[in-house]
Structures are given as structure tokens and as C-alpha cells.
PDB file of N, CA and C in Angstrom:
ATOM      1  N   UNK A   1      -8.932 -20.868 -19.508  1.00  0.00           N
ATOM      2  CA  UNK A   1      -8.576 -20.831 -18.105  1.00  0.00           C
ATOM      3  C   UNK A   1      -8.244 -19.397 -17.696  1.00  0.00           C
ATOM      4  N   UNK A   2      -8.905 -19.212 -16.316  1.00  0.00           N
ATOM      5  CA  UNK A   2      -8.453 -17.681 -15.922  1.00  0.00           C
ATOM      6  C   UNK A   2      -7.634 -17.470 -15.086  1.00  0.00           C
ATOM      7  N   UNK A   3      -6.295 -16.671 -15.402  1.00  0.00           N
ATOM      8  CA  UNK A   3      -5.265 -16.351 -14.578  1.00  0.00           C
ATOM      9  C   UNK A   3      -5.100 -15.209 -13.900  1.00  0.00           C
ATOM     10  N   UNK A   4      -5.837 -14.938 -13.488  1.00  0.00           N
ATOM     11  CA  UNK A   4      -6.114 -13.413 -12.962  1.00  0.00           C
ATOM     12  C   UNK A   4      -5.798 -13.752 -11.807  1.00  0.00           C
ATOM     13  N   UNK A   5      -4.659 -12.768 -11.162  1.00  0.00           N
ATOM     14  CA  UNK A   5      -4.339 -13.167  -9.191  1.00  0.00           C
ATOM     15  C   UNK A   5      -5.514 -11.388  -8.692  1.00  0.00           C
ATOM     16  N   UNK A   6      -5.674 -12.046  -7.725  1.00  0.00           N
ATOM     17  CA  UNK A   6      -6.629 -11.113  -6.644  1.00  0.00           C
ATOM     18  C   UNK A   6      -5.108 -11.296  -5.538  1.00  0.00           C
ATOM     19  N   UNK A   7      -4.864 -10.489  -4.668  1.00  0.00           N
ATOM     20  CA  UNK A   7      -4.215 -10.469  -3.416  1.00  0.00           C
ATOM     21  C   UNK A   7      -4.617  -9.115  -2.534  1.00  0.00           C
ATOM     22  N   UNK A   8      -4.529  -9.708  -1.518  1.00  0.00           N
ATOM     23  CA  UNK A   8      -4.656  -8.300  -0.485  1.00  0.00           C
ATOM     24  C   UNK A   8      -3.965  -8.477   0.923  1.00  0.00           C
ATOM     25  N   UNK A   9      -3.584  -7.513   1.763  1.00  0.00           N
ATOM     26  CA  UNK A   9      -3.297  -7.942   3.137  1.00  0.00           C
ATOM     27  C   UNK A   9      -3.588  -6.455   4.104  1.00  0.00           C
ATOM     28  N   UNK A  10      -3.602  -6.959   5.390  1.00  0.00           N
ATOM     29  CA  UNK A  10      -3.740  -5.855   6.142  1.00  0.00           C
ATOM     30  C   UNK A  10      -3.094  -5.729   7.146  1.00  0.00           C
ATOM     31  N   UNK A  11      -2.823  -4.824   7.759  1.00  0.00           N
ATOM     32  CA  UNK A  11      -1.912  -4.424   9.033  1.00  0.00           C
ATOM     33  C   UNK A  11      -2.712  -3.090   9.615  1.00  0.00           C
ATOM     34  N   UNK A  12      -2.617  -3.678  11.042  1.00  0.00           N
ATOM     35  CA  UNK A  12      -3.102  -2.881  12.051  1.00  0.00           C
ATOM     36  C   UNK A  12      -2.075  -2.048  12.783  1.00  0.00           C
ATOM     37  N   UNK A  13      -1.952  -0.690  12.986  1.00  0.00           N
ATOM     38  CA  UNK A  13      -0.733   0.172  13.356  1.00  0.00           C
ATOM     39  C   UNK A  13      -1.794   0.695  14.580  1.00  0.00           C
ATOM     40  N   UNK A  14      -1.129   0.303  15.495  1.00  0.00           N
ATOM     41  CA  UNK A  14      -1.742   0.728  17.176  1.00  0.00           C
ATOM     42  C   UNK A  14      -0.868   1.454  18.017  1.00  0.00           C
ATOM     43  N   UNK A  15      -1.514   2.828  18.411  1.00  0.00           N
ATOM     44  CA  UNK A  15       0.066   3.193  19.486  1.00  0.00           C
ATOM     45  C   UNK A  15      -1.198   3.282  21.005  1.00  0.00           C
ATOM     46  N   UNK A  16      -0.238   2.604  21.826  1.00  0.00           N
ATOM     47  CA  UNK A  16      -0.653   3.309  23.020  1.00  0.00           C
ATOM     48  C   UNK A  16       0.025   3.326  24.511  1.00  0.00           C
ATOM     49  N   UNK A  17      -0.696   4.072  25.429  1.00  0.00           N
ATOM     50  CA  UNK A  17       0.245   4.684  26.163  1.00  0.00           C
ATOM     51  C   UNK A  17       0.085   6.062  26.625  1.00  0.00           C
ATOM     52  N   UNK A  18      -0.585   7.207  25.902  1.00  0.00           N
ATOM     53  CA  UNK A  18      -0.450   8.219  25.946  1.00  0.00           C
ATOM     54  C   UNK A  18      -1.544   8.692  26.559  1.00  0.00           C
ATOM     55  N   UNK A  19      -1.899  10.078  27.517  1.00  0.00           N
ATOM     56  CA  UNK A  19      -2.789  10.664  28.194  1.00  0.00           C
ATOM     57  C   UNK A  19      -3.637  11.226  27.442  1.00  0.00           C
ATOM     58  N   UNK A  20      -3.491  11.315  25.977  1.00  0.00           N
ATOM     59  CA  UNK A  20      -4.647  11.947  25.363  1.00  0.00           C
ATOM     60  C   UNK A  20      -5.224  11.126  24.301  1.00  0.00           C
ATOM     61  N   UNK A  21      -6.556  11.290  23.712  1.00  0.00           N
ATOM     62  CA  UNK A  21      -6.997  10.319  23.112  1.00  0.00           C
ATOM     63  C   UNK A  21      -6.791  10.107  21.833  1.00  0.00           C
ATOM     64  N   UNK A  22      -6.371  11.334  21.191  1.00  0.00           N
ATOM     65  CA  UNK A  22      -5.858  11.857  20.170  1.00  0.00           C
ATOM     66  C   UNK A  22      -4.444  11.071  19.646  1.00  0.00           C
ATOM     67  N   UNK A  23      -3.765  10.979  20.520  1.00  0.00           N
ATOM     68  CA  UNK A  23      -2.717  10.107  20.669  1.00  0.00           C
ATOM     69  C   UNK A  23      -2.003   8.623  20.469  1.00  0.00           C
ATOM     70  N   UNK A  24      -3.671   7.900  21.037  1.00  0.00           N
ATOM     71  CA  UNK A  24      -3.303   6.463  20.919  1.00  0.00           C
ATOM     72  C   UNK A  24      -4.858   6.419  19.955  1.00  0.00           C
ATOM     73  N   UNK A  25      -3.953   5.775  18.853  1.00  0.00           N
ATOM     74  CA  UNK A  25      -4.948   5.637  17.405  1.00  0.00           C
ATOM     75  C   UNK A  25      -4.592   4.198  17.570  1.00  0.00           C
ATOM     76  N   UNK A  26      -5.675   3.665  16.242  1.00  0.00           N
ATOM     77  CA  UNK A  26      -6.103   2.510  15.574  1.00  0.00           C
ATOM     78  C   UNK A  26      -5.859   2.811  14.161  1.00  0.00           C
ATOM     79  N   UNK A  27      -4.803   2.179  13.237  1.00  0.00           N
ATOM     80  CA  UNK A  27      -4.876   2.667  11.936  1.00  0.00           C
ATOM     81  C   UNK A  27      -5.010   1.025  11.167  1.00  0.00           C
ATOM     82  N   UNK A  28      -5.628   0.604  10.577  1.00  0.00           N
ATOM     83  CA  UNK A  28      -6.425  -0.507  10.174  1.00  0.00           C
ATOM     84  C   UNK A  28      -6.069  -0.241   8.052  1.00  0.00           C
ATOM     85  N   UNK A  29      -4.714  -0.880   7.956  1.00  0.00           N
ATOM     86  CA  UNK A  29      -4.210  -0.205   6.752  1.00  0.00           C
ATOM     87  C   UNK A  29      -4.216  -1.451   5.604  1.00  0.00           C
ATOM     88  N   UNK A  30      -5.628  -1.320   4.511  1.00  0.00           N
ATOM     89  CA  UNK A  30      -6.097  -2.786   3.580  1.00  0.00           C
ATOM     90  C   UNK A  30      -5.505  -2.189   2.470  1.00  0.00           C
ATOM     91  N   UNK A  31      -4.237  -3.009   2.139  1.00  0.00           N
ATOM     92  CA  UNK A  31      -4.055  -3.071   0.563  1.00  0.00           C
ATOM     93  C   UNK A  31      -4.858  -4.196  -0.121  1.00  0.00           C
ATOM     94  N   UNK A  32      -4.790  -4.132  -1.835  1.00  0.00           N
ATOM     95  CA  UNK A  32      -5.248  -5.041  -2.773  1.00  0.00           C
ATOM     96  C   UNK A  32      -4.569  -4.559  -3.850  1.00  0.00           C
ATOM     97  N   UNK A  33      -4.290  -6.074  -5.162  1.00  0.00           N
ATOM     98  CA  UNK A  33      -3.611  -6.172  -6.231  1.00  0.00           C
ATOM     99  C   UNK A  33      -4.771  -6.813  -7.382  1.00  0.00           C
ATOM    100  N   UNK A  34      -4.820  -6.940  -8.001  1.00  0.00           N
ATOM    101  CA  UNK A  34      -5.259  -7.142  -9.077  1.00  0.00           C
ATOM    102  C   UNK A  34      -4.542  -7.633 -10.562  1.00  0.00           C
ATOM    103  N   UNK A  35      -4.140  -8.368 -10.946  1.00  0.00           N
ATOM    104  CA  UNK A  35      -3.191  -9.181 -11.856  1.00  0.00           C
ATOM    105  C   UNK A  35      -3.467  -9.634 -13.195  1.00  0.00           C
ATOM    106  N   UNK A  36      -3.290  -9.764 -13.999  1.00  0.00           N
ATOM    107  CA  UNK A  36      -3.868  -9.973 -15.481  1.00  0.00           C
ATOM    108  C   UNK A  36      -2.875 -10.327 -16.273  1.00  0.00           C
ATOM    109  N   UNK A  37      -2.330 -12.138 -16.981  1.00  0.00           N
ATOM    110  CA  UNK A  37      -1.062 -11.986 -17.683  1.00  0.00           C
ATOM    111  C   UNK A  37      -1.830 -11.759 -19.420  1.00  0.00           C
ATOM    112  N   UNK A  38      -0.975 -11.069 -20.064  1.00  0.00           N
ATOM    113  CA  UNK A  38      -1.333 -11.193 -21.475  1.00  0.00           C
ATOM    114  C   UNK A  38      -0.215 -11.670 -22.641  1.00  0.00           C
ATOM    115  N   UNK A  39      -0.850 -11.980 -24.116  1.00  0.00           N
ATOM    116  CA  UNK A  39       0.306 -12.489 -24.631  1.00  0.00           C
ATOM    117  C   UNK A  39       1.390 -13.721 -23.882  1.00  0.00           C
ATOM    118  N   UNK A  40       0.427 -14.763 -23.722  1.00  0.00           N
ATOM    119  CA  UNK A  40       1.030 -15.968 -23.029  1.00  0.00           C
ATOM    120  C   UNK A  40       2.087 -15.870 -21.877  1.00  0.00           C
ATOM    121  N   UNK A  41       1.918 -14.998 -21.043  1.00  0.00           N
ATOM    122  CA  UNK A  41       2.556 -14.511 -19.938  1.00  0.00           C
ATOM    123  C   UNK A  41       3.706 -13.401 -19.959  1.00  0.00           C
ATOM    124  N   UNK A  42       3.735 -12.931 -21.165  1.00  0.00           N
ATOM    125  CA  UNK A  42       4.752 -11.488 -21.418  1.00  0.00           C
ATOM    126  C   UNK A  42       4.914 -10.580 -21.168  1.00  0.00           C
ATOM    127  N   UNK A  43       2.974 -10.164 -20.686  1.00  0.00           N
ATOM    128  CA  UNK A  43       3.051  -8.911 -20.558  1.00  0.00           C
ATOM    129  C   UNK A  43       2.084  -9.277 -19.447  1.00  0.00           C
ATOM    130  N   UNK A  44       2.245  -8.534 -18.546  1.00  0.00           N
ATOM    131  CA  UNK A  44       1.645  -8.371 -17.079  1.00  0.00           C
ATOM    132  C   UNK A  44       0.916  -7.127 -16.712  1.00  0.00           C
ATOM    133  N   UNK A  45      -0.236  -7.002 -16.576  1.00  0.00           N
ATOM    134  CA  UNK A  45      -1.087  -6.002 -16.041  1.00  0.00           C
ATOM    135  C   UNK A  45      -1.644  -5.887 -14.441  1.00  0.00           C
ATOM    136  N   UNK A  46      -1.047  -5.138 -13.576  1.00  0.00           N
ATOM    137  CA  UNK A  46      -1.693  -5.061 -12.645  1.00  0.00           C
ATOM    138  C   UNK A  46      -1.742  -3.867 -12.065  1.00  0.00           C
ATOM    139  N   UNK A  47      -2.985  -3.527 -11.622  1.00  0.00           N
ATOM    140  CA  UNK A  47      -3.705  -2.593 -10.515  1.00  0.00           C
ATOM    141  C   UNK A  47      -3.242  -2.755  -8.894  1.00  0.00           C
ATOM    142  N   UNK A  48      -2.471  -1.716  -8.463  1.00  0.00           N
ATOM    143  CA  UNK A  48      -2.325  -2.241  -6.994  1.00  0.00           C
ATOM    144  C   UNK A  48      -2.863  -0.758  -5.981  1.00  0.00           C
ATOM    145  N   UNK A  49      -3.590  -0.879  -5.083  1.00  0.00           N
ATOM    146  CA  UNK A  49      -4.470  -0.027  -4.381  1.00  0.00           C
ATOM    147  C   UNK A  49      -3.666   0.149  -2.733  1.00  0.00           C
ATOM    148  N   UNK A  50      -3.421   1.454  -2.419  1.00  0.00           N
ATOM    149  CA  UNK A  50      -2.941   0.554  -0.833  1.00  0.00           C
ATOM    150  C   UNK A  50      -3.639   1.776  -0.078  1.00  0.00           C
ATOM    151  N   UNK A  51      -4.293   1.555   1.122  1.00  0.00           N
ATOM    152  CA  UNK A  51      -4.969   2.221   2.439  1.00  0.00           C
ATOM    153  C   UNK A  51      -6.494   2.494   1.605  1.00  0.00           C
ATOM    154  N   UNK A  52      -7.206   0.626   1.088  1.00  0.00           N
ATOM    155  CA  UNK A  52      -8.237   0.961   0.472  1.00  0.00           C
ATOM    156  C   UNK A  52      -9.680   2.134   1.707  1.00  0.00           C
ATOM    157  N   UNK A  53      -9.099   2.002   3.326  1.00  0.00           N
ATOM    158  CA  UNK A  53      -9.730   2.358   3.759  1.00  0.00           C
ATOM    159  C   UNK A  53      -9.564   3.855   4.573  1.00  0.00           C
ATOM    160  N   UNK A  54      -8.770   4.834   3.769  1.00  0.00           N
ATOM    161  CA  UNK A  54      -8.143   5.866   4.439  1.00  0.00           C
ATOM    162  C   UNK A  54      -8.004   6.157   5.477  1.00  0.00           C
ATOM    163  N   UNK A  55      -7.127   5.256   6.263  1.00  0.00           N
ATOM    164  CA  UNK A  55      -7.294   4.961   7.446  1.00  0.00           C
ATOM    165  C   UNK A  55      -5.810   6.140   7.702  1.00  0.00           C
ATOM    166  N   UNK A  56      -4.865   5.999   7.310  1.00  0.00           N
ATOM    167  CA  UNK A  56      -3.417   6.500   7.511  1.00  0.00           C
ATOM    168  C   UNK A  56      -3.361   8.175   7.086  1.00  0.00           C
ATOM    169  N   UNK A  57      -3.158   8.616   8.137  1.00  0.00           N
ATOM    170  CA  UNK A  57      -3.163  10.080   8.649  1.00  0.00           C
ATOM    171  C   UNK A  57      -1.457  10.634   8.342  1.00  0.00           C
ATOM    172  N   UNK A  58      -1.911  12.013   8.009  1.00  0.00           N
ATOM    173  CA  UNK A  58      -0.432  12.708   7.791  1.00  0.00           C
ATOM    174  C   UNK A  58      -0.016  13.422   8.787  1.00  0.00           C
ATOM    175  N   UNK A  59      -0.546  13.555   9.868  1.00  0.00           N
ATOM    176  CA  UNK A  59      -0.632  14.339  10.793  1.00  0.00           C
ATOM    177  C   UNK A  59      -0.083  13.109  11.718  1.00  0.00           C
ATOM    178  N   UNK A  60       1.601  13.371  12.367  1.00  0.00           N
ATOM    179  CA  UNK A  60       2.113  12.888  13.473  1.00  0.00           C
ATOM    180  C   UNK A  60       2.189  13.540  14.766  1.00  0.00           C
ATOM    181  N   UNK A  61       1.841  13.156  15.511  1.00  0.00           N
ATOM    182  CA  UNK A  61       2.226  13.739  16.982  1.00  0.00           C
ATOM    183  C   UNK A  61       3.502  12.614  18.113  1.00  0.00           C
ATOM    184  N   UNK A  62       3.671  13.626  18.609  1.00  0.00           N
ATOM    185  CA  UNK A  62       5.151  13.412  19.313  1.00  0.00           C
ATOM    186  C   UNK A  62       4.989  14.014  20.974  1.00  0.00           C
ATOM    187  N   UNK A  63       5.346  13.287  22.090  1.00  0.00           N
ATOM    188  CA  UNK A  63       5.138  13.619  22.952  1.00  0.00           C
ATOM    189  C   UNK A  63       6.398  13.630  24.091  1.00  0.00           C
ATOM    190  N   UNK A  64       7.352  14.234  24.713  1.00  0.00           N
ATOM    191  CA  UNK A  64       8.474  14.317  25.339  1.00  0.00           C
ATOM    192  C   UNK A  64       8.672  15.158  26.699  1.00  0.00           C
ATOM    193  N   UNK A  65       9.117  15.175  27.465  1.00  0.00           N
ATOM    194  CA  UNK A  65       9.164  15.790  28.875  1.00  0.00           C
ATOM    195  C   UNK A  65       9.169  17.562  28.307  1.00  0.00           C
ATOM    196  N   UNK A  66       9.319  17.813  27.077  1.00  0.00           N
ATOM    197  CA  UNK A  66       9.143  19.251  27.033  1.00  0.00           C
ATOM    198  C   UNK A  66       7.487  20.011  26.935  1.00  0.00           C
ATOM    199  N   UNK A  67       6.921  18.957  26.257  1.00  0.00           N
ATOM    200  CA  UNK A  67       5.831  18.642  25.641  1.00  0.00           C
ATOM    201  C   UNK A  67       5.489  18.156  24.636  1.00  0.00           C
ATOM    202  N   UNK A  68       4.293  18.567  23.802  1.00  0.00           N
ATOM    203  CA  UNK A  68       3.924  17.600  22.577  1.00  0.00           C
ATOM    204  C   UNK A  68       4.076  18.825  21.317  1.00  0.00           C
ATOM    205  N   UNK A  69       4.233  17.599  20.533  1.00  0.00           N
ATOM    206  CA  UNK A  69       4.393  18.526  19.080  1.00  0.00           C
ATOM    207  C   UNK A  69       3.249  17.876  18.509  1.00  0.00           C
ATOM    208  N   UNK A  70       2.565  18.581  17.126  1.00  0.00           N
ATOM    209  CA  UNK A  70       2.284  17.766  16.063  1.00  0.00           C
ATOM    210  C   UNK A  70       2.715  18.318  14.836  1.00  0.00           C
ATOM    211  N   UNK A  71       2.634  17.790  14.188  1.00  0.00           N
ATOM    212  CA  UNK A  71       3.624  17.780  12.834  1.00  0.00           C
ATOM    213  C   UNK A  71       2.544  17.006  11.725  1.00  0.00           C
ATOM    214  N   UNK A  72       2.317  18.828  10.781  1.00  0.00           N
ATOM    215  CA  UNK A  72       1.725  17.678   9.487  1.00  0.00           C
ATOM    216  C   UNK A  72       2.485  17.687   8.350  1.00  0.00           C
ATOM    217  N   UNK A  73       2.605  16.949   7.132  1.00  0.00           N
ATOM    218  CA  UNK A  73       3.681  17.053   6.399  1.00  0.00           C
ATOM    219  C   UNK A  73       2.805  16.528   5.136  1.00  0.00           C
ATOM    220  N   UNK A  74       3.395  16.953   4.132  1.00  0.00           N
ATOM    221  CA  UNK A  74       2.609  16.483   2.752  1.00  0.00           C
ATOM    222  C   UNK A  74       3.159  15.367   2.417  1.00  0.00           C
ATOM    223  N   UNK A  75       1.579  14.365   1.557  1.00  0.00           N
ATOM    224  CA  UNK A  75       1.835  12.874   1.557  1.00  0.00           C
ATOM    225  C   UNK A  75       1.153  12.313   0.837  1.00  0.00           C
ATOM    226  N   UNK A  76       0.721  11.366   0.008  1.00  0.00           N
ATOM    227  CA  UNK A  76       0.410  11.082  -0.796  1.00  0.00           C
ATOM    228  C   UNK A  76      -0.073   9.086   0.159  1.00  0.00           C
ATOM    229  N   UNK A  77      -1.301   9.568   0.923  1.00  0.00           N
ATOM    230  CA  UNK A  77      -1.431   8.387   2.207  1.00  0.00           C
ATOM    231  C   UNK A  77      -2.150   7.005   1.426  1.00  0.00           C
ATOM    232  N   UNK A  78      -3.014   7.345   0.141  1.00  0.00           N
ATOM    233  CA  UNK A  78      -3.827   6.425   0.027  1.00  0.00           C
ATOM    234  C   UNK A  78      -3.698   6.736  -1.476  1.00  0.00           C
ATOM    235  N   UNK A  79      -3.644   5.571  -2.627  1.00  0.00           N
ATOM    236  CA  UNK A  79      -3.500   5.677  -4.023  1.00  0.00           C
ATOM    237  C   UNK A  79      -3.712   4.254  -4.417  1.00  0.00           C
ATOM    238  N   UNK A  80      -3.515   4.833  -6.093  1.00  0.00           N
ATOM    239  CA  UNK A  80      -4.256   3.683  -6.900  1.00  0.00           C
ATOM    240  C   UNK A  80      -2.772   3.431  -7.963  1.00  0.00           C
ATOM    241  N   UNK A  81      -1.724   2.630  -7.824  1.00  0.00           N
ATOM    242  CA  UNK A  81      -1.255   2.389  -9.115  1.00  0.00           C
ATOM    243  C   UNK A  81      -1.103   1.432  -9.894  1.00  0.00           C
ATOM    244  N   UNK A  82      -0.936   1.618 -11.164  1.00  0.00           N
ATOM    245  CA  UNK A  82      -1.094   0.874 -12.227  1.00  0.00           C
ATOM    246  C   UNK A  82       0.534   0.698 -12.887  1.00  0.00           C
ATOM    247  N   UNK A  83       0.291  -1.085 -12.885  1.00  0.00           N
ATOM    248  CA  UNK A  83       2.038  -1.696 -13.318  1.00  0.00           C
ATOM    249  C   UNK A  83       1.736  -2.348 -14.664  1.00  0.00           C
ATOM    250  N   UNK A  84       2.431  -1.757 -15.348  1.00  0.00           N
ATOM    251  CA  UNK A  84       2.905  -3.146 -16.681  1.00  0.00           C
ATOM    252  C   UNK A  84       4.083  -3.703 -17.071  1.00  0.00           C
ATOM    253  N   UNK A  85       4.736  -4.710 -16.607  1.00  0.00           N
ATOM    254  CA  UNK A  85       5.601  -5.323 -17.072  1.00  0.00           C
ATOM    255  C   UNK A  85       5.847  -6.340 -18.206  1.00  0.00           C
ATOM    256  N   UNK A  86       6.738  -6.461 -18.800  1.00  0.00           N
ATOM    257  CA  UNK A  86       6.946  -7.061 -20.278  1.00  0.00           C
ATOM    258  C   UNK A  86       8.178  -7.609 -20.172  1.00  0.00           C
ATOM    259  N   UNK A  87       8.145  -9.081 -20.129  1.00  0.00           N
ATOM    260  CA  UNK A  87       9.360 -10.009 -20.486  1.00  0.00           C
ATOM    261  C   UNK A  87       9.546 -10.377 -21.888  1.00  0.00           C
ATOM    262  N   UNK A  88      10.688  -9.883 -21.992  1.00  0.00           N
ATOM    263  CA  UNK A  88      11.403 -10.895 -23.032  1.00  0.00           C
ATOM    264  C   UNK A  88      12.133 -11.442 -22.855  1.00  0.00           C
ATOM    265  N   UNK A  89      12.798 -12.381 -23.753  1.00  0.00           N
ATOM    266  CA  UNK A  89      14.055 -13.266 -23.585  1.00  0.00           C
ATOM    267  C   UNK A  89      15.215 -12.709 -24.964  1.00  0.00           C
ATOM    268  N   UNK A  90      15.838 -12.691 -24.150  1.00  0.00           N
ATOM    269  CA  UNK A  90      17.408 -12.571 -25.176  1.00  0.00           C
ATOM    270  C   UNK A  90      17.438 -13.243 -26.043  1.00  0.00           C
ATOM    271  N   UNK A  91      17.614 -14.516 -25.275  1.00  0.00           N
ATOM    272  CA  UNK A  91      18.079 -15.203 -26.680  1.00  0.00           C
ATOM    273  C   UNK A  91      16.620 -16.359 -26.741  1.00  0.00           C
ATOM    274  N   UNK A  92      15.816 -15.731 -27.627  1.00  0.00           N
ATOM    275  CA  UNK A  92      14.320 -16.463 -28.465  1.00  0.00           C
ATOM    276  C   UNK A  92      14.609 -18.583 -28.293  1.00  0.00           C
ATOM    277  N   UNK A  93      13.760 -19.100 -28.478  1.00  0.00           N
ATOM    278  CA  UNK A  93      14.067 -20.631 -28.377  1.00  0.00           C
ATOM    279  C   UNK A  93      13.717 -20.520 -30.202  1.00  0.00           C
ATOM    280  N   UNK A  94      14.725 -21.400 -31.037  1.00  0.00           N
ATOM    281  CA  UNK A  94      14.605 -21.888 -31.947  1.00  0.00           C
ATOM    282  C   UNK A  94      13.437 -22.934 -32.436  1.00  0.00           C
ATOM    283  N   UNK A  95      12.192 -22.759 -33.280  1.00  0.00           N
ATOM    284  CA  UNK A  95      11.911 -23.459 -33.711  1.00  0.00           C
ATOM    285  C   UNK A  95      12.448 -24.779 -34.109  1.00  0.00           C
TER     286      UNK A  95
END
């Protein structure tokens, strides 16, 4: 039997409102997981991916009665990481 979980979800980040076009974005942001138990459920392998579609920008803009700013900042927007977790139990069940 195969226990492998697949999951994914998405969220849409919309601003609008603003006079320039630059401004009011569409950011369309697909994570996915990938799951694998081993050793009768002890040890857990999973792959988790998030902004499979580099949609999410580092570059913010800001707009106020003085005017507009933009602001880019270092970021790490779209990645791949890899989890392993390992249960044990304290106290073992007695044969």
C-alpha cells in the first residue's frame, strides 16, 4: 500500500486602487508538499516547494500624500525545502 501524501494550495494576493499599473498586481502564490513515511511510520520524508510559480516579488511599493516610494529588500521569494522527521517513543511497548 502507498502512503505517499501529495498536498498543495493557493492564494491569490490582489491590491487595488492605485493610479498606476505597476501598483495594483495579481500575485497567484502555488505551494506543494510531497510526503513519504519510512520504517513503519518513524521516519517522515518530505519535500515542500512554495511560489511553485514565481509569482511573489521583492520589490514593495508604497503610496502616501507625500508620494510613492519603492522599496526592494533581500529575500529568499520562492524555494525548495526538504523535512525529515523521526519519532520515537520513550518508553518502547513490551513484547
Amino acid at each position: 500500500r502507498i502512503k505517499t501524501t501529495l498536498s498543495a494550495d493557493a492564494t491569490m494576493y490582489s491590491r487595488r486602487g492605485y493610479g498606476s499599473a505597476e501598483l495594483n498586481t495579481d500575485d497567484f502564490v502555488l505551494n506543494a508538499s510531497l510526503s513519504q513515511p519510512f520504517w513503519k511510520g518513524k521516519l517522515i520524508a518530505r519535500i515542500e516547494a512554495f511560489d511553485l510559480l514565481h509569482q511573489v516579488s521583492s520589490t514593495q511599493y508604497s503610496v502616501n500624500a507625500q508620494g510613492r516610494t519603492e522599496t526592494w529588500f533581500r529575500s529568499l521569494p520562492h524555494y525548495v525545502m526538504l523535512h525529515l522527521v523521526y519519532h520515537w517513543n520513550r518508553n518502547p511497548k513490551k513484547p
